[in-house]
N, C-alpha and C. Protein backbone atom coordinates (compact mmCIF):
# COMPACT_ATOMS: atom_id res chain seq x y z
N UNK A 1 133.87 112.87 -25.40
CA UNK A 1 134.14 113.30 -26.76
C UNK A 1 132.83 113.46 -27.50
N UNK A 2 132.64 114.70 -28.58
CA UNK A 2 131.35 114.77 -29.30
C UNK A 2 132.19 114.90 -30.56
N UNK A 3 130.93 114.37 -31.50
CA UNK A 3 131.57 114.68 -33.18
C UNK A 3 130.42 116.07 -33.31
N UNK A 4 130.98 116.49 -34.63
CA UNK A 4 129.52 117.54 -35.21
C UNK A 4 129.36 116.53 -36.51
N UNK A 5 128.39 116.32 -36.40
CA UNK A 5 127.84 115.22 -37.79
C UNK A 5 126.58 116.57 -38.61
N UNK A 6 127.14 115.63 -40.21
CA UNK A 6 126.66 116.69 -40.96
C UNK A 6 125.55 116.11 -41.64
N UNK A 7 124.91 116.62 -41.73
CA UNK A 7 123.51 116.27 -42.55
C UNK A 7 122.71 116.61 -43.78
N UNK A 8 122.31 115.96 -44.79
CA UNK A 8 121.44 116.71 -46.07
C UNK A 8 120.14 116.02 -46.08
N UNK A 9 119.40 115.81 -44.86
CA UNK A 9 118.47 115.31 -45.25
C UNK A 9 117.40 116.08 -45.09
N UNK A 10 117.20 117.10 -44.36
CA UNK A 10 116.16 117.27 -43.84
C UNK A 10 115.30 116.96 -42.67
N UNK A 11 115.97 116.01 -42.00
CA UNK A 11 115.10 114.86 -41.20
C UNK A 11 114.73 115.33 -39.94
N UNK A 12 115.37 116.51 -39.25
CA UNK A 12 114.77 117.07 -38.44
C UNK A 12 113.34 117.66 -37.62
N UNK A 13 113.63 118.91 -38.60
CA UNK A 13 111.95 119.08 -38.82
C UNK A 13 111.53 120.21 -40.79
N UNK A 14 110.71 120.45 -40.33
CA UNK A 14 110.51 121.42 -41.34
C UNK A 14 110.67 123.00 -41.15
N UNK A 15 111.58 123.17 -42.03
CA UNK A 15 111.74 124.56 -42.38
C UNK A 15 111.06 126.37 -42.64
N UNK A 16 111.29 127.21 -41.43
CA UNK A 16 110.10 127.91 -42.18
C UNK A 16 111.53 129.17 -43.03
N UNK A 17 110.82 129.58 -43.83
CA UNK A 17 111.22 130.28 -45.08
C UNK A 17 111.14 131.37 -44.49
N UNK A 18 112.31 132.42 -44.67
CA UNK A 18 111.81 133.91 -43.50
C UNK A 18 111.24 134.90 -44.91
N UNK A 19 111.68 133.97 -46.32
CA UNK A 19 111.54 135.57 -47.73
C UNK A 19 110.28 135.09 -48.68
N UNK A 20 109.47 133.54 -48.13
CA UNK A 20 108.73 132.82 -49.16
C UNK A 20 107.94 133.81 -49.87
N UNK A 21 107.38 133.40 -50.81
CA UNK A 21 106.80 134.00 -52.03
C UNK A 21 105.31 134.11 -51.76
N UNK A 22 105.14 135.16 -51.28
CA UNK A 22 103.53 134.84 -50.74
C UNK A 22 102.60 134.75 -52.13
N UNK A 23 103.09 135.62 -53.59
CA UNK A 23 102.14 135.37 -54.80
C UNK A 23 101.98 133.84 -55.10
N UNK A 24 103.12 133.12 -54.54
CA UNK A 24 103.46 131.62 -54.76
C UNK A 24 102.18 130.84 -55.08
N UNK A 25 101.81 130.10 -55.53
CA UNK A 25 100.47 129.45 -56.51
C UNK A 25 100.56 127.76 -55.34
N UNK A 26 101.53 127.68 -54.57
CA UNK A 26 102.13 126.24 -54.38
C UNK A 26 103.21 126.73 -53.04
N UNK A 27 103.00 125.86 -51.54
CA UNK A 27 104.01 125.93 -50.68
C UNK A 27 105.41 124.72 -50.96
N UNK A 28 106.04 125.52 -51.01
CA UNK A 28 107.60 124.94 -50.72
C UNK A 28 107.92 124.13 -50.08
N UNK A 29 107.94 122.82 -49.85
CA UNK A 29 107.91 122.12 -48.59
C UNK A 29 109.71 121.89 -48.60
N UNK A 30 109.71 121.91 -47.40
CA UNK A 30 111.38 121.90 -47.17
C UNK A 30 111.47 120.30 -46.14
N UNK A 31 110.31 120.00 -46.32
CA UNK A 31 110.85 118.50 -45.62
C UNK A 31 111.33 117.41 -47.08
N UNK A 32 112.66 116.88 -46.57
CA UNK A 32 113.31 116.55 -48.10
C UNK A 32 112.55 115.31 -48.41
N UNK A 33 112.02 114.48 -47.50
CA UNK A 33 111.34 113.12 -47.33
C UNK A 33 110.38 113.81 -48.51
N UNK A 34 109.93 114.86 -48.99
CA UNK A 34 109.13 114.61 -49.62
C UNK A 34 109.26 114.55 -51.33
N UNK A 35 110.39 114.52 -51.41
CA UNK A 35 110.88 114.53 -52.54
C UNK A 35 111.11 113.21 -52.70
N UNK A 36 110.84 112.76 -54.15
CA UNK A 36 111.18 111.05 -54.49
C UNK A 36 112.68 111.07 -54.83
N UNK A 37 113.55 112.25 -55.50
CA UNK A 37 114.91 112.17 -56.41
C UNK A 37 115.59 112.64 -54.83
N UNK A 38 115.43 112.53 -54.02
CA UNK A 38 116.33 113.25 -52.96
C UNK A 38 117.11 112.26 -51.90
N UNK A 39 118.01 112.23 -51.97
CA UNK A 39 119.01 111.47 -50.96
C UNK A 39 120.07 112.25 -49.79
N UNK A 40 120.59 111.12 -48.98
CA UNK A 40 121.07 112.38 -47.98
C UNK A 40 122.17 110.84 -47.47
N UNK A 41 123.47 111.88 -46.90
CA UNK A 41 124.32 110.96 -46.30
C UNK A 41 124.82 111.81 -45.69
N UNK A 42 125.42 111.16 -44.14
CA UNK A 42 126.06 111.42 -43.02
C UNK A 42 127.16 111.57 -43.45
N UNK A 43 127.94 113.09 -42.32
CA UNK A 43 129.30 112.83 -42.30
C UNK A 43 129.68 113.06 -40.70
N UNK A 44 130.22 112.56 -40.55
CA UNK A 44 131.54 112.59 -39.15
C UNK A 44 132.66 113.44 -39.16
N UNK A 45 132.92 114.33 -38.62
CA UNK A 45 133.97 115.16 -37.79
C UNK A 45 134.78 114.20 -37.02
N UNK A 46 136.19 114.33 -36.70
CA UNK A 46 136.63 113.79 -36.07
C UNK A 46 136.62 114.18 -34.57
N UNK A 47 136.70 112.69 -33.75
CA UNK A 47 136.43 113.38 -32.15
C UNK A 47 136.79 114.62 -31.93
N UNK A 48 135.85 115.39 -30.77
CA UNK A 48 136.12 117.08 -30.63
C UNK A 48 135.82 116.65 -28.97
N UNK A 49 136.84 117.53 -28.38
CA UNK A 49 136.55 117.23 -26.86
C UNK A 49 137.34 118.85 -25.96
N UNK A 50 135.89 119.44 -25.41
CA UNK A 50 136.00 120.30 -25.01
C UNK A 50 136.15 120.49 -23.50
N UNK A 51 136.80 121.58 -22.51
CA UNK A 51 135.78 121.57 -20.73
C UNK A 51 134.54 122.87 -21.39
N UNK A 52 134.05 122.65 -20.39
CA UNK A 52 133.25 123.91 -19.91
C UNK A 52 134.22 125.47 -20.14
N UNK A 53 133.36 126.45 -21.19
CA UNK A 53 133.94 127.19 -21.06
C UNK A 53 135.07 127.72 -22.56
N UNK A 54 135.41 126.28 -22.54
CA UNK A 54 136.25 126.57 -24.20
C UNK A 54 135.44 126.85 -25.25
N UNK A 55 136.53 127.54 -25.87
CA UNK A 55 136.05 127.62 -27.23
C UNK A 55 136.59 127.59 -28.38
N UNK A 56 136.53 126.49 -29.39
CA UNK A 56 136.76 125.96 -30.43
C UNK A 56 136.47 126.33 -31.37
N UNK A 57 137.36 127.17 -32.01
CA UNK A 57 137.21 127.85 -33.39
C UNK A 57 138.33 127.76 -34.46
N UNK A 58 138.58 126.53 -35.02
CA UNK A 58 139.93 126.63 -35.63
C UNK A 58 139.12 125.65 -37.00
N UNK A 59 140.05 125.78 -38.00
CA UNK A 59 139.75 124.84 -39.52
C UNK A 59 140.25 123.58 -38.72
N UNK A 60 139.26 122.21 -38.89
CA UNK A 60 139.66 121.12 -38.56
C UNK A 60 140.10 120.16 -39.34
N UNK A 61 140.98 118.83 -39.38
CA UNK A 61 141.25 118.03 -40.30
C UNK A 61 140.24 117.42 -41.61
N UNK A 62 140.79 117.65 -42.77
CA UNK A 62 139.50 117.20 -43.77
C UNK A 62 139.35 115.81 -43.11
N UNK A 63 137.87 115.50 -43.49
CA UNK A 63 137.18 114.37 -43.25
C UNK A 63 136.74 114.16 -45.02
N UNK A 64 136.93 112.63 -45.47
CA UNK A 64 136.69 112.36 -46.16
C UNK A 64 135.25 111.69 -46.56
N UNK A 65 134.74 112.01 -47.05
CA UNK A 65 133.05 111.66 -47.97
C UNK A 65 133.33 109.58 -48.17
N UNK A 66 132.38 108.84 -48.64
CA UNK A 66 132.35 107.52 -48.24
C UNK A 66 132.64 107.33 -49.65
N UNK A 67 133.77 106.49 -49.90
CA UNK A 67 134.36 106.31 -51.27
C UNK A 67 133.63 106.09 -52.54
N UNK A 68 132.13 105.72 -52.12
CA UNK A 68 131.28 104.86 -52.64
C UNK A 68 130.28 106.21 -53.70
N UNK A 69 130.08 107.07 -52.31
CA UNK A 69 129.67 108.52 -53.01
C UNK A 69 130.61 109.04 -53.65
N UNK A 70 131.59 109.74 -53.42
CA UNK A 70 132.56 109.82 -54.35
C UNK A 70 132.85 109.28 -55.74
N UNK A 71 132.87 107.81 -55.98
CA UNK A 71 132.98 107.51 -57.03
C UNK A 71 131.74 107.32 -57.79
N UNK A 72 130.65 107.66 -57.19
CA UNK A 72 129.18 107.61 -57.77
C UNK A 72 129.45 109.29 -58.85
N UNK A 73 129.63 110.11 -57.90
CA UNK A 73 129.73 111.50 -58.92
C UNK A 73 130.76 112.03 -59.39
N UNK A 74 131.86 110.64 -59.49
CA UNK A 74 133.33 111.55 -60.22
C UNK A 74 132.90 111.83 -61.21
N UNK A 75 133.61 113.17 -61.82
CA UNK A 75 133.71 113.47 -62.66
C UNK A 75 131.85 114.36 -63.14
N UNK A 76 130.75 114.18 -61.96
CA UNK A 76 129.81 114.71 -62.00
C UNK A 76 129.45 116.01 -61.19
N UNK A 77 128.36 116.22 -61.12
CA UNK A 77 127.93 117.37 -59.79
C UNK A 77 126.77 117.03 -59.74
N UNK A 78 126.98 116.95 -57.86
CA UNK A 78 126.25 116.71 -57.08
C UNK A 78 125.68 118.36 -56.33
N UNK A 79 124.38 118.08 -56.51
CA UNK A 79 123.50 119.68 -56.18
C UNK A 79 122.61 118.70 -54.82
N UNK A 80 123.75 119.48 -54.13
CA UNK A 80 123.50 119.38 -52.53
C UNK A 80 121.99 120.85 -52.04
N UNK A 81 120.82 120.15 -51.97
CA UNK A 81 119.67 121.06 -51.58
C UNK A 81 119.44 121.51 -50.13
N UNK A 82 120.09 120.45 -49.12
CA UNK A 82 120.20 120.77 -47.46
C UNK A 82 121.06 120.30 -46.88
N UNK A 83 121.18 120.85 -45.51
CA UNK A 83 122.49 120.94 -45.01
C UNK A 83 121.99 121.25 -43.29
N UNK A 84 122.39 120.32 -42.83
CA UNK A 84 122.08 120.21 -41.11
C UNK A 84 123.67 119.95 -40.44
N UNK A 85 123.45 120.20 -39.37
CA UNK A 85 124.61 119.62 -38.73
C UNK A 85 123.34 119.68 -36.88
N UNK A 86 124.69 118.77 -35.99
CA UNK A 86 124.31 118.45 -34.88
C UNK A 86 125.55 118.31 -34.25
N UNK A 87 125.33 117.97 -32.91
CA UNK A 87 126.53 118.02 -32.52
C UNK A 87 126.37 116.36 -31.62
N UNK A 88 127.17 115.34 -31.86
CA UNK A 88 126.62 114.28 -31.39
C UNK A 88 127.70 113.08 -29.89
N UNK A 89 126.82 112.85 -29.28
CA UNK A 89 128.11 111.86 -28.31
C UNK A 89 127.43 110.21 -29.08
N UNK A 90 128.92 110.08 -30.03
CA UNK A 90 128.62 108.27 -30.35
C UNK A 90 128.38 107.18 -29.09
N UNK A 91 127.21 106.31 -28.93
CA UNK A 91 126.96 105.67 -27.68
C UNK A 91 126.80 104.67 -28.28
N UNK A 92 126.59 103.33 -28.07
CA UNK A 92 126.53 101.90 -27.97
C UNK A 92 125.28 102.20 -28.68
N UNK A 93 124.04 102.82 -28.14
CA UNK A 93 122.63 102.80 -27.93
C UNK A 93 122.42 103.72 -29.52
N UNK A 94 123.25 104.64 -30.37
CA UNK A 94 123.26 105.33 -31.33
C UNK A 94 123.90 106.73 -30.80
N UNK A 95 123.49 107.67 -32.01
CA UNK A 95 123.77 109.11 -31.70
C UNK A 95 122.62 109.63 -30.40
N UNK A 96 123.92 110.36 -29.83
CA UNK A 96 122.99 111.08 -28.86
C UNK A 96 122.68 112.73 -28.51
N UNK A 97 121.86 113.71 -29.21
CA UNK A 97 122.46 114.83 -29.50
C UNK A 97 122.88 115.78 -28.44
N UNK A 98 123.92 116.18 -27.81
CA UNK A 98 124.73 117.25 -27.32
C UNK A 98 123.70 118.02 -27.11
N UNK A 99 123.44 118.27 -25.89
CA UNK A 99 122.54 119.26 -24.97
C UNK A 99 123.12 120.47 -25.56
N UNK A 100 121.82 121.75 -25.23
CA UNK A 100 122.74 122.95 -26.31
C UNK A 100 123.44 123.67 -25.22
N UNK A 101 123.02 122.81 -23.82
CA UNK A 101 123.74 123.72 -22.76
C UNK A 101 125.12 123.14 -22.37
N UNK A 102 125.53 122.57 -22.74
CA UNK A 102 126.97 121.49 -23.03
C UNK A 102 128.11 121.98 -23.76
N UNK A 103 127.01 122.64 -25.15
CA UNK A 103 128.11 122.78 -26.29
C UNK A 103 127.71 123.74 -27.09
N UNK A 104 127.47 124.68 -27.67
CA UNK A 104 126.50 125.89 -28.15
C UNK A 104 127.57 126.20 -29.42
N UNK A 105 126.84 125.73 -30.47
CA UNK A 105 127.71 125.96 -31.91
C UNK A 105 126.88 127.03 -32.90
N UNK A 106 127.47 127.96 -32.09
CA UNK A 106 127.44 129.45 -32.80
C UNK A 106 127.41 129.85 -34.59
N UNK A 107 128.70 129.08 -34.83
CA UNK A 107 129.48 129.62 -36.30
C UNK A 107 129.64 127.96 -36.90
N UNK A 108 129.13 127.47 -37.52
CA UNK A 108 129.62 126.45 -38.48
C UNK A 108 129.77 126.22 -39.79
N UNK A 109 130.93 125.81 -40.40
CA UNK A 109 130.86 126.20 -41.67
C UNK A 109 131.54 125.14 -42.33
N UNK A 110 130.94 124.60 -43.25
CA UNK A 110 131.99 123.15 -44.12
C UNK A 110 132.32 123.18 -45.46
N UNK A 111 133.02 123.07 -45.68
CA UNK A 111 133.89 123.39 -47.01
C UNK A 111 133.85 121.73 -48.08
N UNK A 112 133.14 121.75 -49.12
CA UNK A 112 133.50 120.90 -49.90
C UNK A 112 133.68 120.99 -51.35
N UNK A 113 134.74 120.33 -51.37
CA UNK A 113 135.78 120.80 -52.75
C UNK A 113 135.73 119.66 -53.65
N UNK A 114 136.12 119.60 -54.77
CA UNK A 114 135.89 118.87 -55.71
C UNK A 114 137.29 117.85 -55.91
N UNK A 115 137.30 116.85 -57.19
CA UNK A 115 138.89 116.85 -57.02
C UNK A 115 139.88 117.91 -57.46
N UNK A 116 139.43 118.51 -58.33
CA UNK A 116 140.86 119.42 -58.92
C UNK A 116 140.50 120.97 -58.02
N UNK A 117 140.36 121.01 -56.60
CA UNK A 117 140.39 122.04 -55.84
C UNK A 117 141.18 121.52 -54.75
N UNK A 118 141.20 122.41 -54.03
CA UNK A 118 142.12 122.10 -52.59
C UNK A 118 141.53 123.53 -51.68
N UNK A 119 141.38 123.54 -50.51
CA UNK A 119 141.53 124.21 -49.58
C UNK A 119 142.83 124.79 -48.66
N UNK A 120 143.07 126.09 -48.93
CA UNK A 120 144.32 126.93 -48.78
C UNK A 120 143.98 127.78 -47.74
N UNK A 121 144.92 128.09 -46.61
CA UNK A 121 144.50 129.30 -46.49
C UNK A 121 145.23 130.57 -47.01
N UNK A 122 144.25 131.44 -46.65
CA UNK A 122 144.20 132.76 -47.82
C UNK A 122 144.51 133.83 -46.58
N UNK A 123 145.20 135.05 -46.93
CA UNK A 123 145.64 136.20 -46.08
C UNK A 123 146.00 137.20 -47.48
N UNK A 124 145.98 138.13 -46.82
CA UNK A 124 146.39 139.35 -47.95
C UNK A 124 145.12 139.46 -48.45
N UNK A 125 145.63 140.25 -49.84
CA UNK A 125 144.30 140.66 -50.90
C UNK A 125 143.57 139.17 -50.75
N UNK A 126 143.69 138.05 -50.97
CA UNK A 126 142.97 136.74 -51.25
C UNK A 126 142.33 136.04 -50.34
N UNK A 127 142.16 137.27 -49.19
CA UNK A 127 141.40 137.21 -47.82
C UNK A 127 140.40 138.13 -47.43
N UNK A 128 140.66 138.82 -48.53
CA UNK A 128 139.92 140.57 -47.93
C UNK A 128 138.79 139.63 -48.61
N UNK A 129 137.66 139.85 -47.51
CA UNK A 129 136.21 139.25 -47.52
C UNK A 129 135.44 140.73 -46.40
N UNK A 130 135.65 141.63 -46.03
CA UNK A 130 135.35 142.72 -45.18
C UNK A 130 135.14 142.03 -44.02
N UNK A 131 135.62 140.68 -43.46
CA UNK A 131 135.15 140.58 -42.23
C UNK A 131 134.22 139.73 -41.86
N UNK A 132 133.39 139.37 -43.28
CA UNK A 132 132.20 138.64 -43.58
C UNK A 132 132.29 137.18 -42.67
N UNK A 133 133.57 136.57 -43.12
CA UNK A 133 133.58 135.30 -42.64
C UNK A 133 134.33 135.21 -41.44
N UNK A 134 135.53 135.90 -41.16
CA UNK A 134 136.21 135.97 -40.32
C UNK A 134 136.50 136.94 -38.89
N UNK A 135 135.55 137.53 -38.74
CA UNK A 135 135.32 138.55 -38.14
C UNK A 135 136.32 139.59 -37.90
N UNK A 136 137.51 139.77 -38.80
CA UNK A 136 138.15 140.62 -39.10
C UNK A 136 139.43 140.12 -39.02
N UNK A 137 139.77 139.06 -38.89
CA UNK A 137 140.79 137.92 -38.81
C UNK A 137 141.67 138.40 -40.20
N UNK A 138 143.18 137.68 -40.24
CA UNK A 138 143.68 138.22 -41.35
C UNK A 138 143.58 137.39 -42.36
N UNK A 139 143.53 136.66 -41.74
CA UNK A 139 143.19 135.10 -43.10
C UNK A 139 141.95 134.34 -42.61
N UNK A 140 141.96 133.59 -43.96
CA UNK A 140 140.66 132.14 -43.57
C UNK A 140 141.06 131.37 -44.69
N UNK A 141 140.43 130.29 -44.60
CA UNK A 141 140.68 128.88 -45.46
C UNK A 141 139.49 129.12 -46.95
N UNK A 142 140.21 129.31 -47.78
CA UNK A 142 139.29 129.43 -48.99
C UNK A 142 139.67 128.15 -50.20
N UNK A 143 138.71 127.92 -50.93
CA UNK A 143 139.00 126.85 -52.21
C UNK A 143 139.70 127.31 -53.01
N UNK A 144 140.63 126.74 -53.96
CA UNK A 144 141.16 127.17 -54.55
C UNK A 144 141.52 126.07 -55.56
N UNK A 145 141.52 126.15 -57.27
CA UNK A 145 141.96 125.31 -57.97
C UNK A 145 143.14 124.75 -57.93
N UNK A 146 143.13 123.11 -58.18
CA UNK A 146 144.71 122.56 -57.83
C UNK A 146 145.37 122.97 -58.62
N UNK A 147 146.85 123.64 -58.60
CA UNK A 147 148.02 124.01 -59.84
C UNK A 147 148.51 123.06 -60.05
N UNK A 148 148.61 121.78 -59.87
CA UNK A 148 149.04 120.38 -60.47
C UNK A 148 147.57 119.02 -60.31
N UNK A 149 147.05 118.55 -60.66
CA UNK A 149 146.14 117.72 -61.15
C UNK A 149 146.06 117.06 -62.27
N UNK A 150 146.19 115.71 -62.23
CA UNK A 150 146.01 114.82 -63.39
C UNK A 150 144.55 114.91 -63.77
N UNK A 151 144.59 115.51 -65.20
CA UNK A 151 143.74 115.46 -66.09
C UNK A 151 143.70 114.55 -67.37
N UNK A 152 142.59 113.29 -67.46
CA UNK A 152 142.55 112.45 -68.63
C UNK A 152 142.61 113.36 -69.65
C-alpha cells in the first residue's frame, strides 16, 4: 500500500521559475525554510494500492486537515504559498518515497474547501471547462457554496 502525502513546505529542493523577472532588483527564493512567517503541514491520502500497470484516476475520499489547524483559521484564510505532493510507503523506519518506476503520478490535483463549500460533482453547462481539467470527460468534481450552512 502507498499514500500520496501532501506537502507546503518546500522541503524538497528549490524551485526554478520558468517566467522569473529578469529586471528583478532581488532573486525569489522558493526554498520556504527561508521565510521566518512560513509554516507547512502534512496531509495523508488514504491507503492507495495498485498492480503493475493500473491506473488510478478517480476523485478519492475527503481526507480531513488536523483539527488543530482547522480551528486555528476558522473563520480565517489561510494563503497556502506551496504545494508538493509524493507518493509514500508508511514503514516502521518513516516515509519511504515510491520509486517513480513503481508508481508514475502524472495528473494530481487537491481540492480544498472551506466550511460553507462542499465539493460536487459538476456535468452539463457547470462542467464545460473545454477539457482543461478533464480531458474531455463529461463531468468533474468542482467547489461549490453550501445551500444550507449554519451561519452565526
Amino acid at each position: 500500500q502507498w499514500y500520496q502525502r501532501r506537502v507546503s513546505s518546500g522541503i524538497n529542493a528549490e524551485y526554478i521559475i520558468s517566467n522569473e523577472n529578469p529586471a528583478a532588483s532581488t532573486k525569489w527564493s522558493s526554498l520556504y525554510s527561508d521565510y521566518s512567517d512560513v509554516e507547512y503541514f502534512e496531509v495523508y491520502s488514504h491507503p492507495l494500492s495498485t498492480k503493475y500497470g493500473d491506473v488510478f484516476w478517480t476523485m478519492m475520499d475527503p481526507v480531513a486537515l488536523d483539527k488543530e489547524l482547522v480551528q486555528r483559521f476558522e473563520g480565517k484564510t489561510m494563503a497556502i504559498v506551496g504545494y508538493e505532493t509524493d507518493q509514500v510507503m508508511r514503514t516502521e523506519s518513516g516515509d519511504v518515497s515510491v520509486p517513480i518506476t513503481w508508481a508514475y503520478n502524472h495528473h494530481y490535483c487537491a481540492y480544498l474547501v472551506g466550511s460553507k463549500s462542499e465539493m460536487k460533482l459538476a456535468s452539463g453547462q457547470a462542467a464545460y471547462d473545454r477539457g482543461i481539467n478533464t480531458h474531455g470527460a463529461s463531468s468533474f468534481y468542482h467547489s461549490f457554496i453550501k445551500e444550507v450552512f449554519n451561519d452565526p
